[in-house]
Protein backbone atom coordinates (compact mmCIF):
# COMPACT_ATOMS: atom_id res chain seq x y z
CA UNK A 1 -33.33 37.05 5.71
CA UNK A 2 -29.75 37.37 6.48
CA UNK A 3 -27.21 34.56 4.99
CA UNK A 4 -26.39 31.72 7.67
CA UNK A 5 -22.95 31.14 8.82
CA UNK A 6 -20.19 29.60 6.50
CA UNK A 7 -20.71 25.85 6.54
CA UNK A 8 -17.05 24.74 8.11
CA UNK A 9 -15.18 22.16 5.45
CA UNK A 10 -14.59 18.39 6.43
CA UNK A 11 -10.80 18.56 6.40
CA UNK A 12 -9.61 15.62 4.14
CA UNK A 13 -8.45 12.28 5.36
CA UNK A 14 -4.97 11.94 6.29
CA UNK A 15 -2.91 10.00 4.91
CA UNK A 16 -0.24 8.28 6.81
CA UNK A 17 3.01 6.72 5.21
CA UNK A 18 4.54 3.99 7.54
CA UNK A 19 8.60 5.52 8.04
CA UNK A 20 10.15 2.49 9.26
CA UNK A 21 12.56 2.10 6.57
CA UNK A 22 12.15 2.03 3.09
CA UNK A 23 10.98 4.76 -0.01
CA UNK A 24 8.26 6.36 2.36
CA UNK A 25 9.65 9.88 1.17
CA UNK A 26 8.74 9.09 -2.23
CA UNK A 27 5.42 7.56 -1.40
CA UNK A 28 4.59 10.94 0.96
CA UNK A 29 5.59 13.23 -2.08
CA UNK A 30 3.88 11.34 -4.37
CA UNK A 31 0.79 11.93 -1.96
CA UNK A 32 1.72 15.48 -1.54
CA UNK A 33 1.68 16.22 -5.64
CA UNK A 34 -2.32 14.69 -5.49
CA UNK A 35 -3.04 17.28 -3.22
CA UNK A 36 -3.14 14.88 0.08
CA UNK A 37 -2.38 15.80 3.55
CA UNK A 38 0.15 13.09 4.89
CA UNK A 39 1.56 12.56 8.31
CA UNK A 40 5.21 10.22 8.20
CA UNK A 41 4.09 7.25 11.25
CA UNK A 42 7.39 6.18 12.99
CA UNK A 43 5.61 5.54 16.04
CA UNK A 44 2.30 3.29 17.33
CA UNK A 45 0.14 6.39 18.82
CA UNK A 46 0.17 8.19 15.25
CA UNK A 47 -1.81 5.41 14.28
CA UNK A 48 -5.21 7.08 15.93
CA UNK A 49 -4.15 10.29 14.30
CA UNK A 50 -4.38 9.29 10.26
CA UNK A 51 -7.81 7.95 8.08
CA UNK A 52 -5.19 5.77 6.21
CA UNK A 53 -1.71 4.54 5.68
CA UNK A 54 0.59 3.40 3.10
CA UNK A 55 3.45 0.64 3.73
CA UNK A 56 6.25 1.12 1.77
CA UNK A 57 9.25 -1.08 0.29
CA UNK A 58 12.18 -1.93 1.43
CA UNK A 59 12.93 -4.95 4.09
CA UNK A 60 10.44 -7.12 5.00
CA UNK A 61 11.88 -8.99 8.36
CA UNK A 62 13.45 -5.27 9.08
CA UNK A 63 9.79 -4.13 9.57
CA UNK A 64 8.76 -6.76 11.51
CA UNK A 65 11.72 -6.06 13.65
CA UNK A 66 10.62 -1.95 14.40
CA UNK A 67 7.22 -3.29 14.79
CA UNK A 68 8.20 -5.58 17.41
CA UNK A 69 7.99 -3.34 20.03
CA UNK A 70 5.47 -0.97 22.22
CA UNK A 71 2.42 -3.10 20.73
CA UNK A 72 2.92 -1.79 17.10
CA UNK A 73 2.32 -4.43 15.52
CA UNK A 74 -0.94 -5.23 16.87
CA UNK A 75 -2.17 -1.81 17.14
CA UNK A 76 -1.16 -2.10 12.70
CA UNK A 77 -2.65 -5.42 12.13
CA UNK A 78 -6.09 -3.79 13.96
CA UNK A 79 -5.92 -0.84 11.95
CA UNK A 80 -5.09 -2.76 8.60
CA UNK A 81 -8.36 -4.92 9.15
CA UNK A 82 -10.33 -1.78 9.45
CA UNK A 83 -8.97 1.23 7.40
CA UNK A 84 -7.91 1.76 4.06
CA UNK A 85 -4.20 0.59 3.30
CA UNK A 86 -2.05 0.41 0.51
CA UNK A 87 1.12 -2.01 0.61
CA UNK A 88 3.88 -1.74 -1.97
CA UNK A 89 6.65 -3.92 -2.57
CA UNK A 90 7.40 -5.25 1.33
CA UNK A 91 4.75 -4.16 2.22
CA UNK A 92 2.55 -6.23 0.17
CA UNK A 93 4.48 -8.98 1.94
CA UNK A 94 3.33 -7.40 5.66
CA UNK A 95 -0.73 -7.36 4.17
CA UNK A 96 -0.53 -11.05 2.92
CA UNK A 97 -2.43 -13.88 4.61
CA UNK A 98 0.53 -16.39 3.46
CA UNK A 99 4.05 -15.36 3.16
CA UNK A 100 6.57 -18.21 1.75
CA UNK A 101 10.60 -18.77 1.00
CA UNK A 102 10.67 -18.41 3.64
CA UNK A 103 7.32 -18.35 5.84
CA UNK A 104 7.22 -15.26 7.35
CA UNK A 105 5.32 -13.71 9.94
CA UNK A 106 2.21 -10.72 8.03
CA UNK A 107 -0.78 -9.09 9.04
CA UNK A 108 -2.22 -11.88 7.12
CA UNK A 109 -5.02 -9.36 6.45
CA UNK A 110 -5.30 -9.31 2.42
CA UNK A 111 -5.96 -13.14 0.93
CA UNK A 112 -3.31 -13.96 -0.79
CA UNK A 113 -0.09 -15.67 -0.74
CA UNK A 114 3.22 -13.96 -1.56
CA UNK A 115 6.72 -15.21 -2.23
CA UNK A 116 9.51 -13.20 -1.88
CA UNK A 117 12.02 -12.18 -3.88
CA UNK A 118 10.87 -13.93 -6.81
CA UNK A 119 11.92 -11.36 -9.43
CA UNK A 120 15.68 -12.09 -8.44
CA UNK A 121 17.84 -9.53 -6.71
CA UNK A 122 18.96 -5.90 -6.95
CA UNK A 123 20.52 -5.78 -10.56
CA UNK A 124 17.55 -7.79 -11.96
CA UNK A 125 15.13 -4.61 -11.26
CA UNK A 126 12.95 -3.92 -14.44
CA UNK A 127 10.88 -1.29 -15.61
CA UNK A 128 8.27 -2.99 -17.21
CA UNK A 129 4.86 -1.74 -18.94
CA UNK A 130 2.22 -4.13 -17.54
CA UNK A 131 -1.56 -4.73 -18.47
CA UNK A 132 -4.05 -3.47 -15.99
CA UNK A 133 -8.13 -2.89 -15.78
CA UNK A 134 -7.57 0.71 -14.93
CA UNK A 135 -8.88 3.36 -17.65
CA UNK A 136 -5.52 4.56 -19.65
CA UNK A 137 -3.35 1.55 -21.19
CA UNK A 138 -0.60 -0.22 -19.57
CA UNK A 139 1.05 0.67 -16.77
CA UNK A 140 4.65 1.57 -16.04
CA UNK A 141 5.63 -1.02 -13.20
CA UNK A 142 9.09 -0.49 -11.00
CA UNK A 143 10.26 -3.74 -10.27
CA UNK A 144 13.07 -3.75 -7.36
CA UNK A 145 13.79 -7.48 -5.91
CA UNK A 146 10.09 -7.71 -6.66
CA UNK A 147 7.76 -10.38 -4.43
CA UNK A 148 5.16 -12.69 -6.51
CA UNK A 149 1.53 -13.14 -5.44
CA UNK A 150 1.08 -17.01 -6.41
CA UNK A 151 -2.38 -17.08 -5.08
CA UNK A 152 -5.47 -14.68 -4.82
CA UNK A 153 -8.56 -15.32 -2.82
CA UNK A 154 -12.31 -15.04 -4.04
CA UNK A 155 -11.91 -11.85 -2.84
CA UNK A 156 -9.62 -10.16 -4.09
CA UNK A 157 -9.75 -8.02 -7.39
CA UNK A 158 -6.65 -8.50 -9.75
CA UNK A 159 -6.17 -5.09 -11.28
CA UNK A 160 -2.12 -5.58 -13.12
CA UNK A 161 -0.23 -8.43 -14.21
CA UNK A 162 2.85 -9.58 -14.72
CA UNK A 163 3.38 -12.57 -17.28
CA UNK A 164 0.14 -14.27 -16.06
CA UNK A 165 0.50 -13.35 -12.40
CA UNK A 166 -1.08 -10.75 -10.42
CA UNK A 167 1.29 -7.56 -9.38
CA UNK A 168 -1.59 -5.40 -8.32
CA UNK A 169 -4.37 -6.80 -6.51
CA UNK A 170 -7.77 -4.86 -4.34
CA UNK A 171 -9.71 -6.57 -1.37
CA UNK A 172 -12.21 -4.44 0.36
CA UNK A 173 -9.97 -1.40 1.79
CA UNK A 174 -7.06 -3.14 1.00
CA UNK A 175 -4.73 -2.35 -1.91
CA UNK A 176 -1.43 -3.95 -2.41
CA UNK A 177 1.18 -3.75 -5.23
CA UNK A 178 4.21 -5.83 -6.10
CA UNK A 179 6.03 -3.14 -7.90
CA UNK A 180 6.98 0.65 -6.82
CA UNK A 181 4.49 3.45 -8.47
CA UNK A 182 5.99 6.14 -6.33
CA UNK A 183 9.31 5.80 -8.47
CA UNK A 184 6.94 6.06 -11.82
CA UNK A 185 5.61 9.02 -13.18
CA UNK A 186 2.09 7.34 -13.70
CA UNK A 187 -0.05 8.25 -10.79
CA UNK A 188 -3.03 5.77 -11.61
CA UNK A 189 -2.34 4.00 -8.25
CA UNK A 190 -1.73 5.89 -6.01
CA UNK A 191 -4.92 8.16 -7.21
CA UNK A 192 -6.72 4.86 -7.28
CA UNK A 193 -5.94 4.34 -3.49
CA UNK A 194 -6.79 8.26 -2.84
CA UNK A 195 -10.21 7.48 -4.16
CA UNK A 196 -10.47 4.50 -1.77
CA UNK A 197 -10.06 6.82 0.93
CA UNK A 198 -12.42 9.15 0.00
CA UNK A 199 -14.74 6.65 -0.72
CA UNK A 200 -14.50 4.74 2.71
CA UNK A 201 -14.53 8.64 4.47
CA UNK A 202 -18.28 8.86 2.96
CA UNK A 203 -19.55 5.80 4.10
């Protein structure tokens, strides 16, 4: 009997990277170097396009401010509660169910509460090695005007810490980190949020 045709390849997920503002470059290359396929989202549509999406640093309020328009940040806050995402940094801000000095307006999808700015301002930034659950030893953190989660749910998995408190932090789908991996050369998280994908793709 002759061989059957080629079995056609599941292309893998794609990954989006939110391009607001912020490092999303660095985030996308990051991605890239792991071998994922990423798409840059600047606008609300490309959400329906991508399996999951990243949401960088950089301004909190200024994200809320290009996501207050077209429906964006609806169509977001629907897709956060039901796809893999990984927040860094502001972002971890945007995925927090409590926001404070000041309150501020999230997703409030990931249960925990966030203040900003804790870790003082630009020329405080540290680059710090931190203890974490994942397999390999500490991990090099990039601190930059760095938010603190004061408050974790039952939910929610602490994975990193910084003196006591939790910089990297895993509910469900969600994944959300205080400190910037794509500016360290460690690649534990973002791999770690690569596997989350894959994992949700098979289920």
């Amino acid at each position: 009997m002759g061989a059957g045709p080629d079995k056609l390849e599941t292309p893998s997920p794609l990954i989006g990277v939110l391009a607001l503002q912020g490092a999303f470059e660095a985030h996308a290359t990051r991605l890239r170097e792991l071998d994922a396929r990423t798409l840059l989202v600047r606008t609300p549509s490309q959400l329906s396009d991508i399996d999951a999406l990243v949401i960088p640093g950089g301004e909190s309020t200024t994200f809320l401010k290009h996501l207050d328009r077209g429906g964006f940040f609806d169509l977001l806050k629907t897709f956060v509660e039901q796809k893999p995402t990984f927040g860094t940094c502001a972002g971890a801000i945007l995925l927090a169910a409590n926001v404070v000095h000041p309150h501020q307006q999230s997703l409030a999808a990931l249960d925990i509460t966030i203040e900003r700015n804790f870790y003082g301002r630009q020329n405080d930034s540290r680059i710090l090695q931190t203890p974490t659950t994942l397999p390999g030893g500490p991990l090099e953190t990039v601190y930059i005007r760095a938010p603190r989660i004061t408050l974790t749910g039952p939910g929610v998995e602490t994975l990193a810490t910084r003196d006591g408190d939790a910089t990297l932090v895993r509910q469900g789908h969600l994944l959300a980190a205080t400190f910037h991996p794509e500016l360290s050369p460690d690649t534990r998280v973002h791999k770690l949020f690569l596997q989350m994908v894959r994992d949700a793709s098979t289920t």
